[in-house]
N, C-alpha and C. Protein backbone atom coordinates (compact mmCIF):
# COMPACT_ATOMS: atom_id res chain seq x y z
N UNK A 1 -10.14 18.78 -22.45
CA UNK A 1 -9.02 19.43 -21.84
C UNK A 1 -7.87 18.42 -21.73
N UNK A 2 -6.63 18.47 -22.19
CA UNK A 2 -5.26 17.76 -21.93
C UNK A 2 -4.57 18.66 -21.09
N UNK A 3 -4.06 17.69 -20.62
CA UNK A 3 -2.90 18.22 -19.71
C UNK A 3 -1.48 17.92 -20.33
N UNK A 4 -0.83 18.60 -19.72
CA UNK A 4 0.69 18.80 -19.66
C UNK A 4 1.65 17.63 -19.83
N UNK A 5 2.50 16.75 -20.81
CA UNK A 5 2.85 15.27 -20.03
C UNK A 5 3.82 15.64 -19.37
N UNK A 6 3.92 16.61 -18.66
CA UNK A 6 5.10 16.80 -17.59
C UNK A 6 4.32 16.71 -16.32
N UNK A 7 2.70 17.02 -16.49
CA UNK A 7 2.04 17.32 -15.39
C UNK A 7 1.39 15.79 -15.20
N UNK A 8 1.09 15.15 -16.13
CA UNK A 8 1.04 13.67 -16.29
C UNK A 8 1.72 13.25 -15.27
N UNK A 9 3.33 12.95 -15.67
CA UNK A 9 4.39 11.97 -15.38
C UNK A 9 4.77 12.13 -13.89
N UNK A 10 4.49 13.67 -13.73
CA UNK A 10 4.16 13.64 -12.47
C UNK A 10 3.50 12.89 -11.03
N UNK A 11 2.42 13.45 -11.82
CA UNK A 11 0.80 13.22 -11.02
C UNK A 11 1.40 11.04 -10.80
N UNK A 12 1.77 11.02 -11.92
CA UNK A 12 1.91 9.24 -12.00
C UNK A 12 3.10 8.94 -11.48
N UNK A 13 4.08 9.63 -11.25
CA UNK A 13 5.18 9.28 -10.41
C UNK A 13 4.66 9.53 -8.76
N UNK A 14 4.20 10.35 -8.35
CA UNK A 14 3.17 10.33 -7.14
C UNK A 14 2.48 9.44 -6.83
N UNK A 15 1.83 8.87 -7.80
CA UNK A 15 0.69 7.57 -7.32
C UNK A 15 1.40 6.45 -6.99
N UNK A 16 2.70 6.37 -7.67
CA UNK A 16 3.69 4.94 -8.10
C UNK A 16 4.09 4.79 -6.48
N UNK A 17 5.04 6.42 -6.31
CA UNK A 17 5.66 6.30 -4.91
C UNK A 17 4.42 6.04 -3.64
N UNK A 18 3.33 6.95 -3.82
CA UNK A 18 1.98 6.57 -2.74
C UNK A 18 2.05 5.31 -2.68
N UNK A 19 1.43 4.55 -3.67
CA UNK A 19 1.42 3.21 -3.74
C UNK A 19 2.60 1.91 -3.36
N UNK A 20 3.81 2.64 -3.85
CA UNK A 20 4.93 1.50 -2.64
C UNK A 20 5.08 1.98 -1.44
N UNK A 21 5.08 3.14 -0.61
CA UNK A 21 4.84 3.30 0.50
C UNK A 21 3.98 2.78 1.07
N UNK A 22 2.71 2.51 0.76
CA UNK A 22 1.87 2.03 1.16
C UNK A 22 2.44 0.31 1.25
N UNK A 23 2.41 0.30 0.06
CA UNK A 23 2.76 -0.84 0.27
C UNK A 23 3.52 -1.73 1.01
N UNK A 24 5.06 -0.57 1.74
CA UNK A 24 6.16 -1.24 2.41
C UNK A 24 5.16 -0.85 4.03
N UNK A 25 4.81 -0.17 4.49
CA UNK A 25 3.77 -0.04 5.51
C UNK A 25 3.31 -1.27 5.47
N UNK A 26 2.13 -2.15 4.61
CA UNK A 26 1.64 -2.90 5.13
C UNK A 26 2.45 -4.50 5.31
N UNK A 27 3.82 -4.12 4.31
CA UNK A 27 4.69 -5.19 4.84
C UNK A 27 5.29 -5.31 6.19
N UNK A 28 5.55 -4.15 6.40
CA UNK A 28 6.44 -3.79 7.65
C UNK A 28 5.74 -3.64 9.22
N UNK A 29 3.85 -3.52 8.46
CA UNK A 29 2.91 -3.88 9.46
C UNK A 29 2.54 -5.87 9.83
N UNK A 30 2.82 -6.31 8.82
CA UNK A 30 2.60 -7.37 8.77
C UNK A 30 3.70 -8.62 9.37
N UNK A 31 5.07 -7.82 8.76
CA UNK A 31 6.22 -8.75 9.54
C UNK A 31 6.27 -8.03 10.64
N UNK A 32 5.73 -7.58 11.73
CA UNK A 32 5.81 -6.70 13.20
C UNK A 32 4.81 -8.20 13.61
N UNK A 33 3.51 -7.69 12.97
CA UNK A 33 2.68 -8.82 13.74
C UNK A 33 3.24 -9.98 13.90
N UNK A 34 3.91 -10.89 12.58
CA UNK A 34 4.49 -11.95 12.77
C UNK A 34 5.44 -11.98 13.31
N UNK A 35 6.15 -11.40 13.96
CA UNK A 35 7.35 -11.59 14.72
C UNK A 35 7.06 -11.29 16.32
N UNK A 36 6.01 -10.83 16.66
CA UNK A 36 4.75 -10.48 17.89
C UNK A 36 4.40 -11.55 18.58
N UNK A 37 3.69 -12.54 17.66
CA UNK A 37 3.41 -13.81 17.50
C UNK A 37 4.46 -14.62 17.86
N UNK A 38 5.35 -14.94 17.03
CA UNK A 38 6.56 -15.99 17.29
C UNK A 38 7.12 -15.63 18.60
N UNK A 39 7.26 -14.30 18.88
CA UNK A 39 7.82 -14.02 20.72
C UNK A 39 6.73 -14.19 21.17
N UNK A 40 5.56 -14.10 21.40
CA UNK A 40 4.46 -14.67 22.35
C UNK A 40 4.50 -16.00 22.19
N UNK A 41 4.00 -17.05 21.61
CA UNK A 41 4.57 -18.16 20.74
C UNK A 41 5.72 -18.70 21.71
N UNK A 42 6.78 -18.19 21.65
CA UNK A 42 7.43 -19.09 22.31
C UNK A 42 8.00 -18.79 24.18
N UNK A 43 7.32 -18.06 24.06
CA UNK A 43 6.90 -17.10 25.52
C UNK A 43 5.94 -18.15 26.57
N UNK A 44 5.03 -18.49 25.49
CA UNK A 44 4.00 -18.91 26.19
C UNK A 44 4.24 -20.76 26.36
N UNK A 45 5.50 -21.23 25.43
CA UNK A 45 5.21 -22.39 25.50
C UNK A 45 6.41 -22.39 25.99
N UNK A 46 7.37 -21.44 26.74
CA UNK A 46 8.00 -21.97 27.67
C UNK A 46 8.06 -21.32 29.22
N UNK A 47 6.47 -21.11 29.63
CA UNK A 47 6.19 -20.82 30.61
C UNK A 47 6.42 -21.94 31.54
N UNK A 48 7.51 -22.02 32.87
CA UNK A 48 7.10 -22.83 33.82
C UNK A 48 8.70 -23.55 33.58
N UNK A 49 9.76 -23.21 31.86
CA UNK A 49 10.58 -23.79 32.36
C UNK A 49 11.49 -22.75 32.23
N UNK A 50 12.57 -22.55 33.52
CA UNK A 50 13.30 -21.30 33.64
C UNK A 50 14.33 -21.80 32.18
N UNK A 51 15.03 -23.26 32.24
CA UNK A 51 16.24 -23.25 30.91
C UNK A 51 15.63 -22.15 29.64
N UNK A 52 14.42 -23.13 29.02
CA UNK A 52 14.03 -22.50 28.01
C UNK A 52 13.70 -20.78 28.02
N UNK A 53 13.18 -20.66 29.56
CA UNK A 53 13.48 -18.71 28.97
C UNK A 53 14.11 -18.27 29.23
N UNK A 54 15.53 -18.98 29.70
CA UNK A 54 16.88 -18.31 29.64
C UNK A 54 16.88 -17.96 28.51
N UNK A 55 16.65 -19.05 27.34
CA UNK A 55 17.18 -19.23 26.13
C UNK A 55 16.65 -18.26 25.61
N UNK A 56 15.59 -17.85 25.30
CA UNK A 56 14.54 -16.69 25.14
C UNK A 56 14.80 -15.11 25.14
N UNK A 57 15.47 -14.96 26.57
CA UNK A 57 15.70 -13.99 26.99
C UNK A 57 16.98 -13.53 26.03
N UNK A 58 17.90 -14.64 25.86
CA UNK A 58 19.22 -14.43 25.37
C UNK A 58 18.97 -14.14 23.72
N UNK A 59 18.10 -14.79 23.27
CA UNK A 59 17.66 -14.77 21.22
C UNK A 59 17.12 -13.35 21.66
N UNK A 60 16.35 -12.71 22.63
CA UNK A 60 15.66 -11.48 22.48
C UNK A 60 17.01 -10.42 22.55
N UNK A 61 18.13 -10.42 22.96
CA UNK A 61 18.85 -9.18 23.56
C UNK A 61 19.44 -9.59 22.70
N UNK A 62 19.82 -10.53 21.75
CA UNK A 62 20.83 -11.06 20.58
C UNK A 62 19.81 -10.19 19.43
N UNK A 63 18.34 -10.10 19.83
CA UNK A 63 17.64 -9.42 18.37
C UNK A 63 17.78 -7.71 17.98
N UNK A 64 17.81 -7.30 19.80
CA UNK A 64 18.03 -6.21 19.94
C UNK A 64 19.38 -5.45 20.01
N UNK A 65 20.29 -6.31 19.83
CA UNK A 65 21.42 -6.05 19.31
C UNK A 65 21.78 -5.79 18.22
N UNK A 66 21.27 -6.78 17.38
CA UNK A 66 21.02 -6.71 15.96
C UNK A 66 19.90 -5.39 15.43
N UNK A 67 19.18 -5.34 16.30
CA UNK A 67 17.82 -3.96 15.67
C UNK A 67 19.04 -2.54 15.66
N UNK A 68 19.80 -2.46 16.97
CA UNK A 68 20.48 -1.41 17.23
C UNK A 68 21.39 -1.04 16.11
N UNK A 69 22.37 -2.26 15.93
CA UNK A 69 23.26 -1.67 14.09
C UNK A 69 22.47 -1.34 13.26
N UNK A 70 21.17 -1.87 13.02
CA UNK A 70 20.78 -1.97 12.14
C UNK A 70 19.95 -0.21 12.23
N UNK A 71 19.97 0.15 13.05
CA UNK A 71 19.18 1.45 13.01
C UNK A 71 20.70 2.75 13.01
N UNK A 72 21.48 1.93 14.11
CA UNK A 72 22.54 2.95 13.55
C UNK A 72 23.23 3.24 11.98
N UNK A 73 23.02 2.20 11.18
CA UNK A 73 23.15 1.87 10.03
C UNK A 73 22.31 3.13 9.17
N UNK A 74 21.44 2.82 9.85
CA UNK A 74 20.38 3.69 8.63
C UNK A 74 20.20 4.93 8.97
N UNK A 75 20.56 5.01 10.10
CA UNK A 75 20.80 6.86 10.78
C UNK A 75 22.58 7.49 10.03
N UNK A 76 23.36 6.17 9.63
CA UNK A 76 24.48 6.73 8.82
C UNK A 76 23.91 7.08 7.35
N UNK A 77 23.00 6.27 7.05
CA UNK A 77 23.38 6.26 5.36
C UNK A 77 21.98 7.70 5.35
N UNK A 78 21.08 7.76 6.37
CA UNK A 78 20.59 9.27 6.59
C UNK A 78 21.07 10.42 6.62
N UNK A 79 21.93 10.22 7.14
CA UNK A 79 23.01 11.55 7.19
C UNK A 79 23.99 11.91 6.36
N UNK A 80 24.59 10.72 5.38
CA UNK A 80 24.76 10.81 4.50
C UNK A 80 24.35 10.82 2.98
N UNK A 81 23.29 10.65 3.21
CA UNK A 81 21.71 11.39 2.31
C UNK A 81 21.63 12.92 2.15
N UNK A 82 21.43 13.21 3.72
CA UNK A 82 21.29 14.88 3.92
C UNK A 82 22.49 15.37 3.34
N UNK A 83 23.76 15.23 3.68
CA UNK A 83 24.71 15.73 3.39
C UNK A 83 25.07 15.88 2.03
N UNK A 84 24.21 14.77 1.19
CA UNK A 84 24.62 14.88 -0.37
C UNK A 84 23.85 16.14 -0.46
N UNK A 85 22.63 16.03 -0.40
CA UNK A 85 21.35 17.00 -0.61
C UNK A 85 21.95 18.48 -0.29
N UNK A 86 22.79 18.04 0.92
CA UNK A 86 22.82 19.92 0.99
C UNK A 86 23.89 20.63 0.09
N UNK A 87 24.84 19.34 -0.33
CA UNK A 87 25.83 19.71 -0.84
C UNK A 87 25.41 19.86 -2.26
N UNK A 88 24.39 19.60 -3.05
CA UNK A 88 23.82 20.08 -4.24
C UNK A 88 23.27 20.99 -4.31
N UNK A 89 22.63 21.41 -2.94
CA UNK A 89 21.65 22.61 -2.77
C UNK A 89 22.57 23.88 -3.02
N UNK A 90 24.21 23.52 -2.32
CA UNK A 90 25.00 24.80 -2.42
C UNK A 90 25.30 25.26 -4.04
């Protein structure tokens, strides 16, 4: 029995995309842990002196500053995703 090579290129464009999803998952699982680490890490080795977790405190709300564009960022270029999409759909 053969199949289709439309039903092929398919089936194999599916596995390609499965497979980098997966793949950016276990990157995106992996730089979480390491960056988990480095804030515990330096959490723990500047227990006891208030300077150093000033300093700490200030790199953390400087990261989360940075996470925030960076998500508003991608909630723009989302919406301007959808908006192409619908505008082809019409």
């Amino acid at each position: 029995m053969t199949m289709h090579p439309n039903a092929f290129a398919g089936m194999l464009a599916y596995g390609m995309t499965d497979m980098l999803m997966s793949a950016g998952r276990v990157v995106a699982e992996t730089r979480q842990a390491r960056i988990q680490y480095a804030w515990a890490t330096a959490l723990a080795s500047a227990r006891g002196d208030a300077h150093q977790m000033s300093q700490i405190a200030v790199a953390a709300i400087d990261r989360v500053g940075e996470l925030e564009e960076e998500v508003a960022r991608l909630r723009r270029t989302l919406r301007q995703r959808t908006d192409a999409l619908e505008a082809v759909a019409r």
